[in-house]
C-alpha atoms as a PDB file:
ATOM      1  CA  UNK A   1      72.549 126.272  63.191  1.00  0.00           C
ATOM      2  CA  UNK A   2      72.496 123.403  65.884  1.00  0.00           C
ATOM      3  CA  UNK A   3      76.159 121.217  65.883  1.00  0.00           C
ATOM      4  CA  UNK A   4      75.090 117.565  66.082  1.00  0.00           C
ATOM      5  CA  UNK A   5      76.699 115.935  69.188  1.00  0.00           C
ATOM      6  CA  UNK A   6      77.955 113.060  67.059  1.00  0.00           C
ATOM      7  CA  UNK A   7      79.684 115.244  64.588  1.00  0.00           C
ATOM      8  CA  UNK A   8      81.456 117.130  67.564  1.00  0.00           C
ATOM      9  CA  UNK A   9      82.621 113.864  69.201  1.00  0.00           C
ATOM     10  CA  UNK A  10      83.965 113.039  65.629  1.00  0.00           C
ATOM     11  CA  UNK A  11      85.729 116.100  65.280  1.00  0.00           C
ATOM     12  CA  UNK A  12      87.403 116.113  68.471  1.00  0.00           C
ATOM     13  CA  UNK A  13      88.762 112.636  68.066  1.00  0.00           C
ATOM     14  CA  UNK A  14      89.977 113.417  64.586  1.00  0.00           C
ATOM     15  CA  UNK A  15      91.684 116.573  66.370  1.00  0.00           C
ATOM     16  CA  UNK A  16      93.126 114.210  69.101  1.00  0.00           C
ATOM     17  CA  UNK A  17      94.675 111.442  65.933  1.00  0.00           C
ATOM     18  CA  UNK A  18      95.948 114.447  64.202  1.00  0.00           C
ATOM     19  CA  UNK A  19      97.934 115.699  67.070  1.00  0.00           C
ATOM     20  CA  UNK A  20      99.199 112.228  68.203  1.00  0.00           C
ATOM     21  CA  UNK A  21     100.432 111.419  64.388  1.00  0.00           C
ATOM     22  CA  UNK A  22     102.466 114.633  64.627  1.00  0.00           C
ATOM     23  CA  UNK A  23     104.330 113.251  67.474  1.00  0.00           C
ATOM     24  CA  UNK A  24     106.621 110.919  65.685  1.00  0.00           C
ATOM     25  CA  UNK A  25     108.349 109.610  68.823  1.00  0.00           C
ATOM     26  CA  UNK A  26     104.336 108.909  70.491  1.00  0.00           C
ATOM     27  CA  UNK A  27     103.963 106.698  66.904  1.00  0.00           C
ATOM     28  CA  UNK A  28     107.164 104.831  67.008  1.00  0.00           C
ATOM     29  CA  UNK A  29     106.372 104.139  70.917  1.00  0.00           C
ATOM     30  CA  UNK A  30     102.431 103.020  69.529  1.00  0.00           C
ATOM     31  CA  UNK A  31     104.071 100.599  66.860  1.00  0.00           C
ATOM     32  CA  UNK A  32     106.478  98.965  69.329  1.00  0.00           C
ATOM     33  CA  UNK A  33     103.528  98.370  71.546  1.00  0.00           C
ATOM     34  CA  UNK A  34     101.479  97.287  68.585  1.00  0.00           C
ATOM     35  CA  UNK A  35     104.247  94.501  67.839  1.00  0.00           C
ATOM     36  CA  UNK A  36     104.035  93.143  71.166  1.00  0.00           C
ATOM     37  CA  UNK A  37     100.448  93.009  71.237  1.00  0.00           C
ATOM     38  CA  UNK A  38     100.300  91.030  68.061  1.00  0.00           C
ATOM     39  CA  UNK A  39     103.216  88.681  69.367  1.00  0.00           C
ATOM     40  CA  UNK A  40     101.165  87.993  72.593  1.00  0.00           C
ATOM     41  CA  UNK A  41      98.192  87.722  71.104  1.00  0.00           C
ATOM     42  CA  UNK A  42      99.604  85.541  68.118  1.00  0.00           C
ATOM     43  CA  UNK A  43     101.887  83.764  69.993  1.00  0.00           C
ATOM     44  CA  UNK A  44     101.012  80.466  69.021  1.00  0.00           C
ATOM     45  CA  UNK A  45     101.580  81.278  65.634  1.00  0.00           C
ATOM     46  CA  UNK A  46     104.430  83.424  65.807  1.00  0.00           C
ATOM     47  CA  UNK A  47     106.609  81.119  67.420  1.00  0.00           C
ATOM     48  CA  UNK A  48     108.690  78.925  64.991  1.00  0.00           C
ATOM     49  CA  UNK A  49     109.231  76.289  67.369  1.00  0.00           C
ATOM     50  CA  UNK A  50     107.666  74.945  71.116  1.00  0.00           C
ATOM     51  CA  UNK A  51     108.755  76.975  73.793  1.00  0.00           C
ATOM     52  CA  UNK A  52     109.571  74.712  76.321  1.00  0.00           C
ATOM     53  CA  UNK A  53     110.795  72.192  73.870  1.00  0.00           C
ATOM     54  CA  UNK A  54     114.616  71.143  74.628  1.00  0.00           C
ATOM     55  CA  UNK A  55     117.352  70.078  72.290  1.00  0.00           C
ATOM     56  CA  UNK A  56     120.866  69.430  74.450  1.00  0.00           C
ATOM     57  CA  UNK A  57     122.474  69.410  71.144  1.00  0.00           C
ATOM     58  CA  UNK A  58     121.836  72.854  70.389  1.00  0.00           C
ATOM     59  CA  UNK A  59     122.561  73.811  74.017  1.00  0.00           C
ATOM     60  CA  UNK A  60     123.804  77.595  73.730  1.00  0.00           C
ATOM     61  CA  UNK A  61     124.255  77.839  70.456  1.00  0.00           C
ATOM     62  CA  UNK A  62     124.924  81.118  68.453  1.00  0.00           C
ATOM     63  CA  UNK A  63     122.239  82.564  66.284  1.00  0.00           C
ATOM     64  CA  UNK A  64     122.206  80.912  63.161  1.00  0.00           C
ATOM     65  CA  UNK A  65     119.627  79.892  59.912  1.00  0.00           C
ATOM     66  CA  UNK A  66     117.623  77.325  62.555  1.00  0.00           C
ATOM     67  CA  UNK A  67     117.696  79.545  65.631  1.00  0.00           C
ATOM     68  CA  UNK A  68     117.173  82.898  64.404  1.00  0.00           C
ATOM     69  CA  UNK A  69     118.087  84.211  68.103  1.00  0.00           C
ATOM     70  CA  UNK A  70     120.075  81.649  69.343  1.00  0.00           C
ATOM     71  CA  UNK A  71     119.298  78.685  71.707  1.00  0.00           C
ATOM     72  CA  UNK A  72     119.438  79.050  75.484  1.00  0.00           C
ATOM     73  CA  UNK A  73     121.168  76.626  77.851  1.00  0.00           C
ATOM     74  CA  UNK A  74     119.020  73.963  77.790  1.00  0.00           C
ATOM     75  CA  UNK A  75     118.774  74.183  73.870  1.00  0.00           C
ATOM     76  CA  UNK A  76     115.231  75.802  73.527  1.00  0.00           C
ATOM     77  CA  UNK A  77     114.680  78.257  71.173  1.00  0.00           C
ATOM     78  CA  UNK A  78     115.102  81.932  72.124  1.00  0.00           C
ATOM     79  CA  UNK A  79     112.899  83.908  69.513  1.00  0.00           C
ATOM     80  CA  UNK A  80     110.133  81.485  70.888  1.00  0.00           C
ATOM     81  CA  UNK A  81     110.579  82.209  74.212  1.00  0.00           C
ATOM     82  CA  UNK A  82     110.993  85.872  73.638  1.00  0.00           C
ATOM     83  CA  UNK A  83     107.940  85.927  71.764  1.00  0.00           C
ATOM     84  CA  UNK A  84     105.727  84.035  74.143  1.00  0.00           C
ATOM     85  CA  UNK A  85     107.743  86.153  77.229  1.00  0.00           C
ATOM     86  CA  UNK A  86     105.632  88.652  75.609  1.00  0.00           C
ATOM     87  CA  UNK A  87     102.789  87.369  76.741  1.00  0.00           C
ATOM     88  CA  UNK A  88     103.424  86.672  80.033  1.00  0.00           C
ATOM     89  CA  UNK A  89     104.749  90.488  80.704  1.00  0.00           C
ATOM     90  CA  UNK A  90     101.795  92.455  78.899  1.00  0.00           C
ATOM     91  CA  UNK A  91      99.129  90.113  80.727  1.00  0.00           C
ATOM     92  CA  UNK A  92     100.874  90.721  83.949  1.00  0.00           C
ATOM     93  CA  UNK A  93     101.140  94.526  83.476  1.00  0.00           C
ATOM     94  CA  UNK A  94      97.963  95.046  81.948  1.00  0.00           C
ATOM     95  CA  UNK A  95      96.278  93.066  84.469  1.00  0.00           C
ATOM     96  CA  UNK A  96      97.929  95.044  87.429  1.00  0.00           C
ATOM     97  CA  UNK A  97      96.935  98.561  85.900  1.00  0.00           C
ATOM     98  CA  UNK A  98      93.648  97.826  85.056  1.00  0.00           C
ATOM     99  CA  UNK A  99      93.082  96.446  88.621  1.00  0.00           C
ATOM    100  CA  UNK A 100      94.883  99.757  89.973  1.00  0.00           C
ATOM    101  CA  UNK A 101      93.140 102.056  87.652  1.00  0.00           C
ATOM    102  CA  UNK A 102      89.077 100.526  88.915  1.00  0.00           C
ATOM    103  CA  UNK A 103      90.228 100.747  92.427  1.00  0.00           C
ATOM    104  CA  UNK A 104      92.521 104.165  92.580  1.00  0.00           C
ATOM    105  CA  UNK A 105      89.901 105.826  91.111  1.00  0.00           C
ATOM    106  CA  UNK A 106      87.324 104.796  92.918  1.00  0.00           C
ATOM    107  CA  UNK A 107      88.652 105.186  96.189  1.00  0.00           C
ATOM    108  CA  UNK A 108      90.199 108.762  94.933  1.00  0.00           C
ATOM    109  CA  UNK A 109      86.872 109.909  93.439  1.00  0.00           C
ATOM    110  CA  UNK A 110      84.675 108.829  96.669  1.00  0.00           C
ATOM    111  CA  UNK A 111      87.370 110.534  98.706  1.00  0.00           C
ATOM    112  CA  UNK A 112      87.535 113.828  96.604  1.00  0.00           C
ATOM    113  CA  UNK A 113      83.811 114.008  96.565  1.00  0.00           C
ATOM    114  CA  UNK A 114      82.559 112.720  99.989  1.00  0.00           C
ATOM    115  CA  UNK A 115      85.446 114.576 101.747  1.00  0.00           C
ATOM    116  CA  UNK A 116      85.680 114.997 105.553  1.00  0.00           C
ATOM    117  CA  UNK A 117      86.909 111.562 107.579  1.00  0.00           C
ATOM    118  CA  UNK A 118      86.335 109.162 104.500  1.00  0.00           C
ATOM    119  CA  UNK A 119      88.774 111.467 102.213  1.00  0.00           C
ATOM    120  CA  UNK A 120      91.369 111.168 105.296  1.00  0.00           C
ATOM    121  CA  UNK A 121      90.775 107.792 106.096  1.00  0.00           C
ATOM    122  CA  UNK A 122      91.504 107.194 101.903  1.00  0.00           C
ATOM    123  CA  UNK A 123      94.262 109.226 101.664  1.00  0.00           C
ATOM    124  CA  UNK A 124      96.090 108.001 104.856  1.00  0.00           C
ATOM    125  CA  UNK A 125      96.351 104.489 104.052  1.00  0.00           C
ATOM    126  CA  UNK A 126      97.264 105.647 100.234  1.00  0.00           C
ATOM    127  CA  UNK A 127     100.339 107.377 101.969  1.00  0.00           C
ATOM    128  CA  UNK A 128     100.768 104.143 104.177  1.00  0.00           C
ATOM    129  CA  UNK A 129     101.294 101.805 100.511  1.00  0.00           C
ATOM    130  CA  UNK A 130     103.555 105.056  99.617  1.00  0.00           C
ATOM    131  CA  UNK A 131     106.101 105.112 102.196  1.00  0.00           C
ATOM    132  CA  UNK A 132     107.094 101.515 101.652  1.00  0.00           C
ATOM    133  CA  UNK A 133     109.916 101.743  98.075  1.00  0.00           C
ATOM    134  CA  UNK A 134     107.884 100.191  95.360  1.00  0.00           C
ATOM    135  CA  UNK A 135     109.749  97.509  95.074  1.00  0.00           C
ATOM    136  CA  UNK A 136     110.220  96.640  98.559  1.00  0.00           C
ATOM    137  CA  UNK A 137     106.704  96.902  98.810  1.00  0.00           C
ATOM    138  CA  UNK A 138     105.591  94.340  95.731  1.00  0.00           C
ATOM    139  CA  UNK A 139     108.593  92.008  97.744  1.00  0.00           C
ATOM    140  CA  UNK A 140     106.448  91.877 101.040  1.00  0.00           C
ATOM    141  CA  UNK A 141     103.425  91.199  99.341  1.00  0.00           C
ATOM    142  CA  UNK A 142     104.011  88.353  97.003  1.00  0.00           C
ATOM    143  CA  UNK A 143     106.763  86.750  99.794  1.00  0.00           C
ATOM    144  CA  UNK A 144     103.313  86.551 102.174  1.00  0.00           C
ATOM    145  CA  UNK A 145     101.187  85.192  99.240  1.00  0.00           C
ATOM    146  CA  UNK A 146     103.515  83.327  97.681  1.00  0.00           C
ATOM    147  CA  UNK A 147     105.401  83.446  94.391  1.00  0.00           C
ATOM    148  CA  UNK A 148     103.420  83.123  91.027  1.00  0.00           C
ATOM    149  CA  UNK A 149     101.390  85.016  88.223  1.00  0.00           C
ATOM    150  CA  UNK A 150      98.310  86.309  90.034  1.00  0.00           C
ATOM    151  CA  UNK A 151      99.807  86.967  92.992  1.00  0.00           C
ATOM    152  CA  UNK A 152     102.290  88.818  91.139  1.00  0.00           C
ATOM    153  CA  UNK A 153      99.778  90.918  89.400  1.00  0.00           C
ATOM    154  CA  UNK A 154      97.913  92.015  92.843  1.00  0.00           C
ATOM    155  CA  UNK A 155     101.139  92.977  94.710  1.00  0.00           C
ATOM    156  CA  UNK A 156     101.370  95.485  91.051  1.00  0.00           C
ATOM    157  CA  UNK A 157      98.326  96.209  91.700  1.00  0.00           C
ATOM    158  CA  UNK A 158      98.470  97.789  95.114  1.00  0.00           C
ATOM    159  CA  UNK A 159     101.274  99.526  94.132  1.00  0.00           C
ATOM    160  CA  UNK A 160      99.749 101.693  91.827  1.00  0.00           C
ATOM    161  CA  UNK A 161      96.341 102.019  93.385  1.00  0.00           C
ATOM    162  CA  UNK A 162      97.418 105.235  95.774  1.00  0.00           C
ATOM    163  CA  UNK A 163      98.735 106.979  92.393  1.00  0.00           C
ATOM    164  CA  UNK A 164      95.719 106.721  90.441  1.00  0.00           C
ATOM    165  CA  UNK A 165      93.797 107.447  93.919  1.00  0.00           C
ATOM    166  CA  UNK A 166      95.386 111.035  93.784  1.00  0.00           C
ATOM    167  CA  UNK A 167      95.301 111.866  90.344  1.00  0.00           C
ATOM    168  CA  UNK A 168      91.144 110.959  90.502  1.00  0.00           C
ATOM    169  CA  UNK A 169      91.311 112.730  93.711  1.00  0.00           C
ATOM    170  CA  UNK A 170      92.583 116.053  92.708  1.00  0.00           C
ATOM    171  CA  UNK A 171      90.551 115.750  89.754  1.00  0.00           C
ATOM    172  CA  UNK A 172      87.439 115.257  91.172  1.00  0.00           C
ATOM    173  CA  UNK A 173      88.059 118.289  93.899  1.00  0.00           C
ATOM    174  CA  UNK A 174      88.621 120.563  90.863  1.00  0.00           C
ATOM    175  CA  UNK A 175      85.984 119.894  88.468  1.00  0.00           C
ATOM    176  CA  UNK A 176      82.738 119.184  91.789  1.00  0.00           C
ATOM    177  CA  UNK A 177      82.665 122.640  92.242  1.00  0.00           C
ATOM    178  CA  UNK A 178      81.572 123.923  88.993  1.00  0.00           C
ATOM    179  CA  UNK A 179      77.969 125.063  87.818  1.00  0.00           C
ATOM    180  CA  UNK A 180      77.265 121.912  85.501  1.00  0.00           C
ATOM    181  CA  UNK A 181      78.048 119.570  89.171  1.00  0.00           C
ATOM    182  CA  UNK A 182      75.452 122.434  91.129  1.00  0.00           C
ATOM    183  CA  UNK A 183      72.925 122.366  88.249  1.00  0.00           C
ATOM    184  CA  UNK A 184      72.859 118.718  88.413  1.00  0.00           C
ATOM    185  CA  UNK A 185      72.717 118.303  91.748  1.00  0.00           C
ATOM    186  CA  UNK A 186      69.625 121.041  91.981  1.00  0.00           C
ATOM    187  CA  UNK A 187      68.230 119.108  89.192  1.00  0.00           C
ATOM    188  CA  UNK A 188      67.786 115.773  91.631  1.00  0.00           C
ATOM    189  CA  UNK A 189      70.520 113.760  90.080  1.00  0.00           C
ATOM    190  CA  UNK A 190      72.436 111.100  92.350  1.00  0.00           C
ATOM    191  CA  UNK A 191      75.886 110.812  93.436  1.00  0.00           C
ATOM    192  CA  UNK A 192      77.160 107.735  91.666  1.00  0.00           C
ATOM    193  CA  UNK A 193      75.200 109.898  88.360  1.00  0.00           C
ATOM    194  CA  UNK A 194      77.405 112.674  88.889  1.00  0.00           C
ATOM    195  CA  UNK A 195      80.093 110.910  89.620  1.00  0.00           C
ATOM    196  CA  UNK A 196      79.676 108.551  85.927  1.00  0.00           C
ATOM    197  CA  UNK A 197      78.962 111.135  84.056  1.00  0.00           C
ATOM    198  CA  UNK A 198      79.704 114.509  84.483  1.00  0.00           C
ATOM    199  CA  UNK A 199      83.060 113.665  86.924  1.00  0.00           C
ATOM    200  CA  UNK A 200      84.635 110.730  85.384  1.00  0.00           C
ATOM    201  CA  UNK A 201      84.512 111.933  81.397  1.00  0.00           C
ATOM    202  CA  UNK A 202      86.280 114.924  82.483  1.00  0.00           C
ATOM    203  CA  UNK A 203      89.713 113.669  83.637  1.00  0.00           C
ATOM    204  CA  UNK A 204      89.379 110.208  81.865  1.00  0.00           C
ATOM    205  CA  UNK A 205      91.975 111.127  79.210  1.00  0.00           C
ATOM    206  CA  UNK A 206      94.677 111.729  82.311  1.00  0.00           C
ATOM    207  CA  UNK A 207      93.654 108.511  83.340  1.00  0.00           C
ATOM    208  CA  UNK A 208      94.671 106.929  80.198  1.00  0.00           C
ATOM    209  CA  UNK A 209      98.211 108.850  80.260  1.00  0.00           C
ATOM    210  CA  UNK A 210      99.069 107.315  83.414  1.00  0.00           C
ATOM    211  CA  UNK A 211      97.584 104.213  82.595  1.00  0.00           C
ATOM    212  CA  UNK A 212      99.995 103.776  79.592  1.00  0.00           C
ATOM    213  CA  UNK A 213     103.038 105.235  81.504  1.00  0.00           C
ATOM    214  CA  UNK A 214     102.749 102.678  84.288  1.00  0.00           C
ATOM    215  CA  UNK A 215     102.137  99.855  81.819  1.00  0.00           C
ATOM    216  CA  UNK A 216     106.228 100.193  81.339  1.00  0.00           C
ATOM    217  CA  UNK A 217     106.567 100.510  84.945  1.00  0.00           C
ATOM    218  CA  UNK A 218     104.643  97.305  85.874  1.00  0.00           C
ATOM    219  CA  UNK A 219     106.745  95.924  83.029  1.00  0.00           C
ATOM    220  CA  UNK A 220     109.646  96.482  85.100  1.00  0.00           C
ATOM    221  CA  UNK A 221     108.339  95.359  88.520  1.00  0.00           C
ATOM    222  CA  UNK A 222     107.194  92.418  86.735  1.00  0.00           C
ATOM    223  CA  UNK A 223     111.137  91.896  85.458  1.00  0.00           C
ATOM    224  CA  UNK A 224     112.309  92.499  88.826  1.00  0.00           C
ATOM    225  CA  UNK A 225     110.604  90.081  90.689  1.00  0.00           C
ATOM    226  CA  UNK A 226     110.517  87.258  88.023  1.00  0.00           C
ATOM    227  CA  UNK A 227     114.568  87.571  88.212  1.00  0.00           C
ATOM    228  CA  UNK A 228     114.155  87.296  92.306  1.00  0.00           C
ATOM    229  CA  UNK A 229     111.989  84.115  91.740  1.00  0.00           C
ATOM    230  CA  UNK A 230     109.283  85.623  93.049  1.00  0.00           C
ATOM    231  CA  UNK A 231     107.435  86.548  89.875  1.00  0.00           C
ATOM    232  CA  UNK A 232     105.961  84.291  86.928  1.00  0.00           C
ATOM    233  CA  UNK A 233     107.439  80.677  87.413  1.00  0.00           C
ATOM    234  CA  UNK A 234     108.671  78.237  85.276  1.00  0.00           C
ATOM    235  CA  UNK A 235     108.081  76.631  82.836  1.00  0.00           C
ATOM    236  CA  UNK A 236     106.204  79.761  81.484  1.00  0.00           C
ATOM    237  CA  UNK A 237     108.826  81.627  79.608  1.00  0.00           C
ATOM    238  CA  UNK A 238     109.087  84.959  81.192  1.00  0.00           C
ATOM    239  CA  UNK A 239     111.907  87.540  79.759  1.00  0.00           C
ATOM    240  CA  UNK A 240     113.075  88.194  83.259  1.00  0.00           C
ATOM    241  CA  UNK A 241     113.489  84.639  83.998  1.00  0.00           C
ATOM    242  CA  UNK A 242     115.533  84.077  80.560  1.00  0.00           C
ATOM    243  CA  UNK A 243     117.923  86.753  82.172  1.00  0.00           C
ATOM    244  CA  UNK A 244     118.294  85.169  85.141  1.00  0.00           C
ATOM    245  CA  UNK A 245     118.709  81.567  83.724  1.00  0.00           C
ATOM    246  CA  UNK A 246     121.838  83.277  81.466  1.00  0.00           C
ATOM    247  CA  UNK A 247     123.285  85.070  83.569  1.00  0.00           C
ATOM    248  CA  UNK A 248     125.659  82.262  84.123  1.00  0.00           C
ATOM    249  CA  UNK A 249     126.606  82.454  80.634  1.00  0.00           C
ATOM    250  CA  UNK A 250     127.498  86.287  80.035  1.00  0.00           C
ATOM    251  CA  UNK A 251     130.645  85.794  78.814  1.00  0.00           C
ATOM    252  CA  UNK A 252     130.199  82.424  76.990  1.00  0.00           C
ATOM    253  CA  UNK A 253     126.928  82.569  75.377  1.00  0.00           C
ATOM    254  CA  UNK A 254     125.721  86.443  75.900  1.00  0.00           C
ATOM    255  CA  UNK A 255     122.673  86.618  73.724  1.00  0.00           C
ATOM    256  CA  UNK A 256     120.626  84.344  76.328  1.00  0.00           C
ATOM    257  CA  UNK A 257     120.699  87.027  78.641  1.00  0.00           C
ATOM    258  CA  UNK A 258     121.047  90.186  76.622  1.00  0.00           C
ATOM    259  CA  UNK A 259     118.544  89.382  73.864  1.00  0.00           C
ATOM    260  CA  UNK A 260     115.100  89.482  76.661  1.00  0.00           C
ATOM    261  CA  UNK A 261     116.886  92.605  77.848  1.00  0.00           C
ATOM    262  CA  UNK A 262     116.696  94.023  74.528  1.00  0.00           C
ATOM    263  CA  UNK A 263     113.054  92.905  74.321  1.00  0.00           C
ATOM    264  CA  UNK A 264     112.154  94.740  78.279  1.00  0.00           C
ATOM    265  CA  UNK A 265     113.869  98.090  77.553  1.00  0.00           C
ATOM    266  CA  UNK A 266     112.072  97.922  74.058  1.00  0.00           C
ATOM    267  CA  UNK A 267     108.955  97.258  75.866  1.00  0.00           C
ATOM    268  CA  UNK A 268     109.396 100.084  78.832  1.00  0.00           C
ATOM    269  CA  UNK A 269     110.458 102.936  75.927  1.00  0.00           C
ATOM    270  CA  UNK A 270     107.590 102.008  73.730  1.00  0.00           C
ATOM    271  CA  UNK A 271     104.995 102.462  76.437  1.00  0.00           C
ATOM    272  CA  UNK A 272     106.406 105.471  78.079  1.00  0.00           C
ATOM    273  CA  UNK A 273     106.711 107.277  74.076  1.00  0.00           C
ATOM    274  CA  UNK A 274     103.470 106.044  73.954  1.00  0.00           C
ATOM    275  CA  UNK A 275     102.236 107.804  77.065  1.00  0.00           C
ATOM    276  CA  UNK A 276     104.198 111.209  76.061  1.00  0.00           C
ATOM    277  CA  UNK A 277     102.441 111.203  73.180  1.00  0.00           C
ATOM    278  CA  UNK A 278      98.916 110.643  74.284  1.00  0.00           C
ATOM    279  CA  UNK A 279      99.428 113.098  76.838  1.00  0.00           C
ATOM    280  CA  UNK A 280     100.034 115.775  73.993  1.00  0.00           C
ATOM    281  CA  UNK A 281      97.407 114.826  72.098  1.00  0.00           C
ATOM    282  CA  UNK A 282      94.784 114.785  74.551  1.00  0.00           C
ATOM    283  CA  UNK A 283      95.981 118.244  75.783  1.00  0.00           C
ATOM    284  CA  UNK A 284      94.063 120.655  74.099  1.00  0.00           C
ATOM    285  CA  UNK A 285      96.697 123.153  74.273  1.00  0.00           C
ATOM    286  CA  UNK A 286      99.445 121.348  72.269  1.00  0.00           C
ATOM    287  CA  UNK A 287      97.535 122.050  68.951  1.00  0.00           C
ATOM    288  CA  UNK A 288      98.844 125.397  69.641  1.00  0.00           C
ATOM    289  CA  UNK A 289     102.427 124.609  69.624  1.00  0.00           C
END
């Protein structure tokens, strides 16, 4: 009896969402990313008033009935802000890890398969972007760019290029060696072939477990240098930028600066239970557990 390709694909899938819903922690961390998703996506709807609209009259106030979060300092509504902050944080972070996940594993698959002076000449200047601190690093680059979105998003970018670079990179030295790569390659097929389709499929899914688990920490770098200034400018509401414009008012009005804090470590534990729990579920062996 032949097993139909389709129904094998289907069956491993429904063995990967069966192992994933087990994890309850991996589906609390999926639903708090799922809420923020919606809320950037729907911001425009979600939001109960205008942003950037001001009210001096309401200048700090408390939550109450009309501000369900509070107002800030210049009397704009909080819960808006928060919810379009959103927006401005997952574009920034997704943007940045989908940029380093093309290039890392690019440059790590070409140097794990190529090998000799191009896989030292990759993995040299991956080590060069490493020995500078992260943040220190994303600093340098956006202070010689200048401050603002994009340029926020490449200096994110570069700093996770040399991690997806090795993980591609070990991959790829691991699985080139075995019979399916040398049948191919006796069979005529070309590099950037082998490469697409019988090298990247096979350590995809790790790709995706980093990918989610440095969502959160682009979240973060993305916090950090919005509070320096150096990150995504006003007036687009940012939640590092709401901490920084209350942190003036800690002890007078403490829910403009603690309330986006909330909202970032919500953000950073939802994507890293997220990660832990695709990484279970895409490892074969945890259905054994």
């Amino acid at each position: 009896m032949t097993v139909d390709a389709t129904t094998t694909t289907r069956s491993t899938r429904n063995d990967v969402w069966r192992r994933f819903r087990r994890n309850h922690l991996g589906v609390v961390g999926a639903l708090i990313v799922m809420v923020l998703v919606i809320a950037a996506i729907f911001a425009p709807l979600l939001a109960p008033k205008d942003p950037a609209e001001q009210d001096l009259r309401a200048r700090r106030t408390a939550p109450n009935a009309e501000y369900v979060l509070g107002a800030d300092e210049f009397g704009r509504d909080i819960l808006s802000r928060l919810i379009y902050g959103a927006r401005a944080s997952l574009t920034v972070a997704v943007s940045s890890v989908a940029i380093g996940l093309l290039l890392g594993s690019l440059l790590g698959s070409l140097a794990g398969y190529v090998g000799g002076w191009l896989d030292g000449l990759i993995m040299r200047l991956m080590d060069l972007f490493l020995a500078f601190p992260y943040l220190l690093l994303a600093i340098i680059i956006v202070s010689a760019l200048g401050a603002g979105t994009f340029n926020t998003i490449l200096a994110i970018a570069v700093w996770t290029i040399p991690a997806f670079a090795r993980v591609a990179r070990s991959a790829v030295l691991q699985i080139k060696e075995r019979d399916f790569v040398t049948a191919a390659l006796s069979l005529g097929a070309k590099e950037a072939r082998i490469m697409g389709v019988h090298l990247l499929p096979n350590f995809a899914a790790t790709l995706v477990v980093y990918a989610s688990l440095y969502l959160a920490y682009a979240i973060l770098m993305e916090s950090a240098l919005s509070f320096l200034g150096l990150g995504v400018q006003p007036p687009t509401a940012s939640w590092a930028g709401m901490i920084a414009s209350g942190r003036n008012y800690v002890t007078s009005a403490p829910h403009i600066a603690t309330i986006p804090g909330i909202a970032i470590a919500l953000a950073v534990l939802g994507f890293n239970l997220l990660g832990d729990g695709l990484r279970d579920a895409l490892d074969p062996r945890s259905g054994k557990r």
